[in-house]
Protein backbone atom coordinates (compact mmCIF):
# COMPACT_ATOMS: atom_id res chain seq x y z
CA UNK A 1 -32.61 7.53 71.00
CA UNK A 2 -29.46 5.18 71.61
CA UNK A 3 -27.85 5.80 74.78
CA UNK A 4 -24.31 4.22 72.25
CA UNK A 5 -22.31 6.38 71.05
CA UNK A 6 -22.93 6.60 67.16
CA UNK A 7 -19.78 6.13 64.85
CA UNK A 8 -21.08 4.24 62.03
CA UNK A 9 -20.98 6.53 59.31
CA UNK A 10 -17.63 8.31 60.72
CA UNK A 11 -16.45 4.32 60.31
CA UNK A 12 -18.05 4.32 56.94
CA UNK A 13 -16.57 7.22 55.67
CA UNK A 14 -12.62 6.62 57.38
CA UNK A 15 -12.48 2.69 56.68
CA UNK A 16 -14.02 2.44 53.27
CA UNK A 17 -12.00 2.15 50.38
CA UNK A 18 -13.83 2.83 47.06
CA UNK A 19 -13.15 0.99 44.07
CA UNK A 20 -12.85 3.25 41.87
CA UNK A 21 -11.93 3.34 37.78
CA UNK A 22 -9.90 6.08 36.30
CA UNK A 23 -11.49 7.04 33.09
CA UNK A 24 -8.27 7.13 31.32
CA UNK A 25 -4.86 4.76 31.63
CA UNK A 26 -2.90 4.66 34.51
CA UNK A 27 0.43 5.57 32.74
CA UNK A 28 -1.61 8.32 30.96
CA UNK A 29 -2.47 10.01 33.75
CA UNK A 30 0.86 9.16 35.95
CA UNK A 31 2.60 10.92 32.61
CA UNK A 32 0.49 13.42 31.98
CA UNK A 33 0.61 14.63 36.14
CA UNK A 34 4.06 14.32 35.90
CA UNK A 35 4.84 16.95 33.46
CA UNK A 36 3.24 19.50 35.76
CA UNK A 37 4.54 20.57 39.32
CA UNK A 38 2.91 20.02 42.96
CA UNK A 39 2.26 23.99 43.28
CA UNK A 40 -0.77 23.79 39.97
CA UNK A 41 -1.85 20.66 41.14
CA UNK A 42 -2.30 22.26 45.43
CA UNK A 43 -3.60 25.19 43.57
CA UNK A 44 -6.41 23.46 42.04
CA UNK A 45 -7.27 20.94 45.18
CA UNK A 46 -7.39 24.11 46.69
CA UNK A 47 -10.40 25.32 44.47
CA UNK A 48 -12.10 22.52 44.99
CA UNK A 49 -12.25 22.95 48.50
CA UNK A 50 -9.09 20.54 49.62
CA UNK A 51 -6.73 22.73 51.29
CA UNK A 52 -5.05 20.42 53.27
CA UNK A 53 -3.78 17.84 50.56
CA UNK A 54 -0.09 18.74 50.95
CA UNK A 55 2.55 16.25 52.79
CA UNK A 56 4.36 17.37 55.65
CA UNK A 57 7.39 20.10 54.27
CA UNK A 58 9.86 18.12 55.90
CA UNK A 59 9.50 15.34 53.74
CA UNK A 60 11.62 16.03 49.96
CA UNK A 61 13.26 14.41 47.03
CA UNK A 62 16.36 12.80 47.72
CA UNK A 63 17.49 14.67 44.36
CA UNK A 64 15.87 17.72 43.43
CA UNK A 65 14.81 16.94 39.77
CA UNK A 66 13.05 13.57 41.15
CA UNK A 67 9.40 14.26 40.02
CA UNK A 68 6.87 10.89 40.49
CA UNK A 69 3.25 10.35 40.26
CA UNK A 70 1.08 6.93 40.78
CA UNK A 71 -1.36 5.34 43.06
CA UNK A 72 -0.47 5.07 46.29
CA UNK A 73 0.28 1.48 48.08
CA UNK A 74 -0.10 2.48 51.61
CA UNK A 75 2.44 1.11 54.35
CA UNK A 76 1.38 1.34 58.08
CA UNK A 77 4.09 1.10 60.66
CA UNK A 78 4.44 1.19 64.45
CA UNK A 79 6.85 1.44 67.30
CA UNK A 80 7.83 -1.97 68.48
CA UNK A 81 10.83 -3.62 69.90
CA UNK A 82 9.65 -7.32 68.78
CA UNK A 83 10.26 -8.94 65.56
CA UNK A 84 8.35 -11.81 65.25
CA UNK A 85 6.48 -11.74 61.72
CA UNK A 86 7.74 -8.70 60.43
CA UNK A 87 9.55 -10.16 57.51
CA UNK A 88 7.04 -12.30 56.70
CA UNK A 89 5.20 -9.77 56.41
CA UNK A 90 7.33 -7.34 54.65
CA UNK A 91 7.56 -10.09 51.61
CA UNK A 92 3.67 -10.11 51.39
CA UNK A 93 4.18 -6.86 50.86
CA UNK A 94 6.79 -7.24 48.44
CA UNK A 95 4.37 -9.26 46.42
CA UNK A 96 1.62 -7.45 46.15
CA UNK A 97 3.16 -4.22 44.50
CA UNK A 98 2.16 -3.76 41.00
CA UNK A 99 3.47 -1.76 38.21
CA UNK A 100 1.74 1.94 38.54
CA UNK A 101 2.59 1.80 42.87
CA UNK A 102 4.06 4.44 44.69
CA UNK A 103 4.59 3.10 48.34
CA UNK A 104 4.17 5.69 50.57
CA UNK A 105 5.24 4.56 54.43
CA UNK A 106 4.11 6.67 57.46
CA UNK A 107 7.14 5.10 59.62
CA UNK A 108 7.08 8.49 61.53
CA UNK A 109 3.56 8.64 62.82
CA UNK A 110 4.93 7.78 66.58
CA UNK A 111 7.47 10.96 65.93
CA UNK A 112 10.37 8.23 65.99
CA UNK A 113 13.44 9.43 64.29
CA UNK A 114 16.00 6.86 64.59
CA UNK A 115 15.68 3.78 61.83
CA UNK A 116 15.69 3.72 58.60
CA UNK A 117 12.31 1.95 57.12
CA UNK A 118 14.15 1.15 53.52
CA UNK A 119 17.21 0.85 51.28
CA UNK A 120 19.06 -0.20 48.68
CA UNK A 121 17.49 -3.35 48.54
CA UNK A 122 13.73 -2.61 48.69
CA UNK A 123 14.27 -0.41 46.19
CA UNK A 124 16.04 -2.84 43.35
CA UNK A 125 12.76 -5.65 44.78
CA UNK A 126 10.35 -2.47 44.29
CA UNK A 127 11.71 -1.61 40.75
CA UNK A 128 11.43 -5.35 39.80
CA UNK A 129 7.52 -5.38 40.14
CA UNK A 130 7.00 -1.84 37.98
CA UNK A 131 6.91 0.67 41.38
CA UNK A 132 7.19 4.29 39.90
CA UNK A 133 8.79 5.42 43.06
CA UNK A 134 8.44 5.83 47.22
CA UNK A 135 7.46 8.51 49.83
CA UNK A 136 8.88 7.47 53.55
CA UNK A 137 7.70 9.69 56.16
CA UNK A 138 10.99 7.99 57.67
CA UNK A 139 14.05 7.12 57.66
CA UNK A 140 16.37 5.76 54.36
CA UNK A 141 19.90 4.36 54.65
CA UNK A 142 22.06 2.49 51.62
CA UNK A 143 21.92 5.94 49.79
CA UNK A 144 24.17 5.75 47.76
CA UNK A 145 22.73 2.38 46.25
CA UNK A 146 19.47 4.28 46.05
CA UNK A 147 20.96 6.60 44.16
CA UNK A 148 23.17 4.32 41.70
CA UNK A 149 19.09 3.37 40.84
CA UNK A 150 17.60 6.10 40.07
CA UNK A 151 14.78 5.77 41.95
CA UNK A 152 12.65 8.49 42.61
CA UNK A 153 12.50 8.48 46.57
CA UNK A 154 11.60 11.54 49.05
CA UNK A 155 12.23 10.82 52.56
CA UNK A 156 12.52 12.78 56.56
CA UNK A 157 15.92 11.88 57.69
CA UNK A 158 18.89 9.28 56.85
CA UNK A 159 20.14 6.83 59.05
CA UNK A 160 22.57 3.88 58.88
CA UNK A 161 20.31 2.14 61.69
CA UNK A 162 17.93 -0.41 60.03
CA UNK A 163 14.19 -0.94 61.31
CA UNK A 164 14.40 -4.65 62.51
CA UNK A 165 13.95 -4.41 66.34
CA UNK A 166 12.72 -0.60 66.43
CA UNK A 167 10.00 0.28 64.05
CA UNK A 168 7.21 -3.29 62.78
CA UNK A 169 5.04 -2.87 59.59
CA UNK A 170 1.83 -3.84 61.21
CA UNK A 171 -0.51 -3.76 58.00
CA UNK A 172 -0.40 -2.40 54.30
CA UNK A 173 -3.40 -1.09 51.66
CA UNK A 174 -5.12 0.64 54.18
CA UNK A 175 -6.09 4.15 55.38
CA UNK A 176 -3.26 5.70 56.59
CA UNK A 177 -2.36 8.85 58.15
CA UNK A 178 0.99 11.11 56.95
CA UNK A 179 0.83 14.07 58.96
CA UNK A 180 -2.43 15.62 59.06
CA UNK A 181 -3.30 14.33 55.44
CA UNK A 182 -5.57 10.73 55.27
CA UNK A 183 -4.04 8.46 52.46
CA UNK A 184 -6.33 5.45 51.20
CA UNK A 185 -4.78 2.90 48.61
CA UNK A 186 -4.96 3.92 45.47
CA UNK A 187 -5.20 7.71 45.80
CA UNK A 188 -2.86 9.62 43.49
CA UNK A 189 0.59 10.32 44.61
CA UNK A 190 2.78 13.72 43.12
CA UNK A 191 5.95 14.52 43.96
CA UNK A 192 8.37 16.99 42.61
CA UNK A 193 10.95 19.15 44.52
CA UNK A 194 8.56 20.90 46.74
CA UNK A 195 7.60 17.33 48.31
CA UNK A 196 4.47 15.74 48.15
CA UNK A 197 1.04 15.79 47.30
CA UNK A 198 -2.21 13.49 47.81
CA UNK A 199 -4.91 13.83 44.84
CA UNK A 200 -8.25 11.75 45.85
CA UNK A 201 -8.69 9.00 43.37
CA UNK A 202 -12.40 10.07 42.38
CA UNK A 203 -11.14 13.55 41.35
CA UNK A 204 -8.30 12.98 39.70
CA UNK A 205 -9.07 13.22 36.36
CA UNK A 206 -10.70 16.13 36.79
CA UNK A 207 -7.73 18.06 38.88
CA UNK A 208 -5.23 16.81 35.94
CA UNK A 209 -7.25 18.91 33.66
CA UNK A 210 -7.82 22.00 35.32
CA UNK A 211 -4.24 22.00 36.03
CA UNK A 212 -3.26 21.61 32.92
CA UNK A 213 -5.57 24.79 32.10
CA UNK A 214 -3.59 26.91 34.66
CA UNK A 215 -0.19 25.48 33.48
CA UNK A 216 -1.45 26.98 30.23
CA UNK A 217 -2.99 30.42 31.47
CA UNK A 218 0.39 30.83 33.57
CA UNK A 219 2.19 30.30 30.20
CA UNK A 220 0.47 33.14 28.72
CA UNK A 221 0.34 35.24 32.03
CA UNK A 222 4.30 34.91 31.56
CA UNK A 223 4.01 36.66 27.98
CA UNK A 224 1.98 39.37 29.68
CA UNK A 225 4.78 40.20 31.90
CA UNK A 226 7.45 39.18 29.70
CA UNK A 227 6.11 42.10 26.90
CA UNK A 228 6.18 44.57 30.32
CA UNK A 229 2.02 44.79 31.16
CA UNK A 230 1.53 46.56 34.57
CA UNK A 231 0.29 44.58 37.07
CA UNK A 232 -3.38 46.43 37.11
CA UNK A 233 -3.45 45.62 33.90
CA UNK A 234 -2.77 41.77 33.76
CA UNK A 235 -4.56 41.65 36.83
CA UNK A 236 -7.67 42.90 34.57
CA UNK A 237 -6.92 40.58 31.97
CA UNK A 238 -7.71 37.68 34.95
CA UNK A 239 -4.03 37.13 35.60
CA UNK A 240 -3.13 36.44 38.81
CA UNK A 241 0.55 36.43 40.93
């Protein structure tokens, strides 16, 4: 047996990212998703053995009815006093978003809470090439320009600092980590007002439509309680609270 360390498969399994096609439309599903709420949609990850799928609380909507869903365009960022290539970089970026993106950022996976990591600006650029909306696990600043957009944003802190000289986008559609929760491009991203919520892209389909069943059996769990059913009694009906 090797005397090495083995990691391969670990490797395998952290730094692959599957291509993998949704079996229907993008806008389809984004639409669909987006007419349920974040609480089904845990609910069913949940059943299927994904507990842990939730962003951290601390990051919400900039305005409470903001609701978004899409796949996500992963931003990685670091701690870093230097500046050298970090614009450059930051149009590359830019470039490569596509209509159907939701860039989620983890600018606060060094626990820095001092600049903001985008504004008024990156959002009219983001808009321009068909992103649906943007989760920064950071800071935001130029709010009220983000919010003369209506862009659907949630977001840890605001700041008037900027990033340039404190915070350096070191790469971009790749793993990342947001809190405990593993994000790989192209994942599904929902948001509503109780934050966020990562759906793996292989399942997604399939978690759409079993929370759209429960949307539907909490509709008529409703009636039950609406027409004044005990609890036993819903309960034996297969309600649930």
């Amino acid at each position: 047996m090797s005397k090495q360390m083995q990691v391969d498969k670990l490797k395998q399994i952290r730094d692959n990212v599957e291509k993998i096609e949704l079996s229907i439309p993008l806008e389809e599903l984004c639409e669909r998703y987006e007419k349920l709420y974040t609480g089904a949609v845990n609910d069913v990850l949940r059943e299927m053995c994904l507990p842990y799928q939730a962003l951290p609380s601390s990051i919400m909507p900039l305005r409470d009815e903001m609701v978004v869903c899409g796949e996500a365009f992963t931003v990685k960022a670091v701690k870093d006093p230097t500046m050298s290539g970090e614009m450059e970089l930051r149009v590359e970026m830019l470039d490569d978003l596509r209509p159907g993106h939701v860039v989620i950022w983890n600018a606060n996976a060094n626990g820095i809470e001092q600049p903001s990591h985008w504004g008024g600006v990156m959002t009219q650029a983001s808009m321009k090439r068909g992103c649906r909306g943007a989760i920064i696990d950071g800071g935001i600043r130029d709010t009220k320009d983000i919010l003369s957009q209506n862009f659907p944003i949630w977001y840890r802190y605001r700041t008037s600092s900027g990033a340039l000289s404190h915070t350096k986008v070191v790469a971009y559609q790749v793993p990342i980590f947001v809190g405990e929760v593993i994000v790989r491009p192209g994942d599904i991203l929902l948001a509503d007002i109780d934050g966020g919520l990562v759906i793996p892209r292989k399942i997604a389909v399939a978690v759409l439509e079993r929370a759209e069943q429960i949307e539907r059996n909490e509709g008529e769990i409703k009636e039950w309680v609406a027409a004044g059913l005990t609890a036993e009694e819903i309960h034996d009906r297969g309600g649930y609270f």
